[in-house]
Every structure is written in C-alpha cells, then in structure tokens.
C-alpha atoms as a PDB file:
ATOM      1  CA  UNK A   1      -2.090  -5.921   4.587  1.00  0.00           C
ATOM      2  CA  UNK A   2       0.368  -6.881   6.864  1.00  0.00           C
ATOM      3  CA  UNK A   3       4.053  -8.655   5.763  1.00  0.00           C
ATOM      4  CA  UNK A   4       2.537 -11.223   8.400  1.00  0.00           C
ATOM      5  CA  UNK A   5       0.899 -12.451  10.810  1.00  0.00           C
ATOM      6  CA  UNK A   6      -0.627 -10.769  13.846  1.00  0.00           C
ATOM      7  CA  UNK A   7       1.485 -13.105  16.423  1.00  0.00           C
ATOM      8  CA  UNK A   8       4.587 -12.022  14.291  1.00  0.00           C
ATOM      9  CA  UNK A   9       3.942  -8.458  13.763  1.00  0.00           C
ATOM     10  CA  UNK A  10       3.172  -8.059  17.440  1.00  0.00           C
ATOM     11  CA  UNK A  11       7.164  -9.830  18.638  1.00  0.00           C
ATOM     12  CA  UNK A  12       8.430  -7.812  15.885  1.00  0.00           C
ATOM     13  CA  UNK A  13       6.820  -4.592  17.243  1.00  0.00           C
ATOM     14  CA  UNK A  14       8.477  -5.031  20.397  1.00  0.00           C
ATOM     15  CA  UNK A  15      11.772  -4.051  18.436  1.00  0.00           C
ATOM     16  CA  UNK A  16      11.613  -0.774  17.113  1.00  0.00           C
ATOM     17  CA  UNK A  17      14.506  -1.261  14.950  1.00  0.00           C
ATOM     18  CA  UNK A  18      13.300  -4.061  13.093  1.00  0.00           C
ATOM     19  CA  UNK A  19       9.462  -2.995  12.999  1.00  0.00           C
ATOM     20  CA  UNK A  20      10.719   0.441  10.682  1.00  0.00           C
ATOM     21  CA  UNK A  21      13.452  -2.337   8.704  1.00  0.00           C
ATOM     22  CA  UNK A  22      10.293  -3.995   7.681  1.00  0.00           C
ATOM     23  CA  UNK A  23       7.649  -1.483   7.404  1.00  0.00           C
ATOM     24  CA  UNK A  24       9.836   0.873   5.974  1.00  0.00           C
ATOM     25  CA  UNK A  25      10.490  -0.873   2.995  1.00  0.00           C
ATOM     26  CA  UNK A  26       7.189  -2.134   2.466  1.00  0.00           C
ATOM     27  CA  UNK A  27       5.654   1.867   2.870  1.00  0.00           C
ATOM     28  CA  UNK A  28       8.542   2.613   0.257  1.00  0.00           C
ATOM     29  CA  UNK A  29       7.137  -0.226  -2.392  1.00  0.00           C
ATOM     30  CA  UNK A  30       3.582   1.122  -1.794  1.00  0.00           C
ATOM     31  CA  UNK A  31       4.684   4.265  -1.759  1.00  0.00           C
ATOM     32  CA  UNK A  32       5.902   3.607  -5.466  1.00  0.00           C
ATOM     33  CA  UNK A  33       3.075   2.110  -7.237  1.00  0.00           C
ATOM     34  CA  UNK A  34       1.149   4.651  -5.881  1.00  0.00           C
ATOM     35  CA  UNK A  35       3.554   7.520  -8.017  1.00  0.00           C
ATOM     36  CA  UNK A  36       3.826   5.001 -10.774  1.00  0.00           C
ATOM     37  CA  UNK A  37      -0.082   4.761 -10.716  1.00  0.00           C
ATOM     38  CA  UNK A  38      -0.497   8.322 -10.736  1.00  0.00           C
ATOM     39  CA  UNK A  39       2.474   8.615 -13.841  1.00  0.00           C
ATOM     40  CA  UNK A  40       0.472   6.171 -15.644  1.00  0.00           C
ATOM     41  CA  UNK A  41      -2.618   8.363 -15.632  1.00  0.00           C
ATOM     42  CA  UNK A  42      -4.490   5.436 -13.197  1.00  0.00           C
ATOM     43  CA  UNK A  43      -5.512   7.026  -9.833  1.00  0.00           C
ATOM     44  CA  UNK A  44      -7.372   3.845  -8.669  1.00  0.00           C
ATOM     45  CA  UNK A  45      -6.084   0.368  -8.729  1.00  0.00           C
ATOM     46  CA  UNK A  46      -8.466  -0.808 -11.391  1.00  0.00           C
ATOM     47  CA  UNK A  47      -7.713   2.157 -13.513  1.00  0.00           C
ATOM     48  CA  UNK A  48     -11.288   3.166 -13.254  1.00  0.00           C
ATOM     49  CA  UNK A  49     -13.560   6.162 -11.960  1.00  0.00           C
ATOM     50  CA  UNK A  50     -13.394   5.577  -8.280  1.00  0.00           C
ATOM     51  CA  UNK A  51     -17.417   5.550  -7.468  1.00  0.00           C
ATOM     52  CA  UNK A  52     -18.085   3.058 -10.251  1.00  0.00           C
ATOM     53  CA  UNK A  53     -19.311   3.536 -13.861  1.00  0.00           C
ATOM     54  CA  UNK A  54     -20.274   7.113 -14.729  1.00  0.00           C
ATOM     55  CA  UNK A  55     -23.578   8.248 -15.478  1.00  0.00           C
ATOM     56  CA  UNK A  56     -23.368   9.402 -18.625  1.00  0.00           C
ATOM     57  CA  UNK A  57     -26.440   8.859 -20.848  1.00  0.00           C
END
C-alpha cells in the first residue's frame, strides 16, 4: 500500500530525494513488524498457519 495516491506518488517520484525520505521510512516500519512478528513467534499477520487450517484429524 502506498503512503498515497498514484497522482502523488508519481510527482514525488520525480524527486529522488524525497521518494527514499518517504519510502525509506515506511520500508523501515514494515521492516519492523515484520522482526517483531517473527520475535513474537507469528510468521503471518493473523498469527495463523499460512495455507489455512491444518488437516489434522
């Protein structure tokens, strides 16, 4: 997901210093919850197998 929209992100590509001041910080933040995530013992966002419920009978 983008910061916003696709008008803006395109002007704001057109600066290379300000496109990696903004997507550099948001790759950090994601970048984060993914480690915390994996800390936490949750590889997938809903903390659950990642091909839905096992098949265990």
């Amino acid at each position: 997901m983008m910061p916003w929209s696709v008008p803006i992100m395109a002007m704001l590509a057109t600066s290379p210093p300000a496109w990696r001041r903004v997507m550099d910080r948001r790759a950090q933040r994601v970048m984060q919850a993914a480690e915390l995530r994996l800390t936490a013992g949750r590889a997938h966002p809903g903390g659950g197998p990642a091909n839905g419920p096992s098949l265990r009978a």
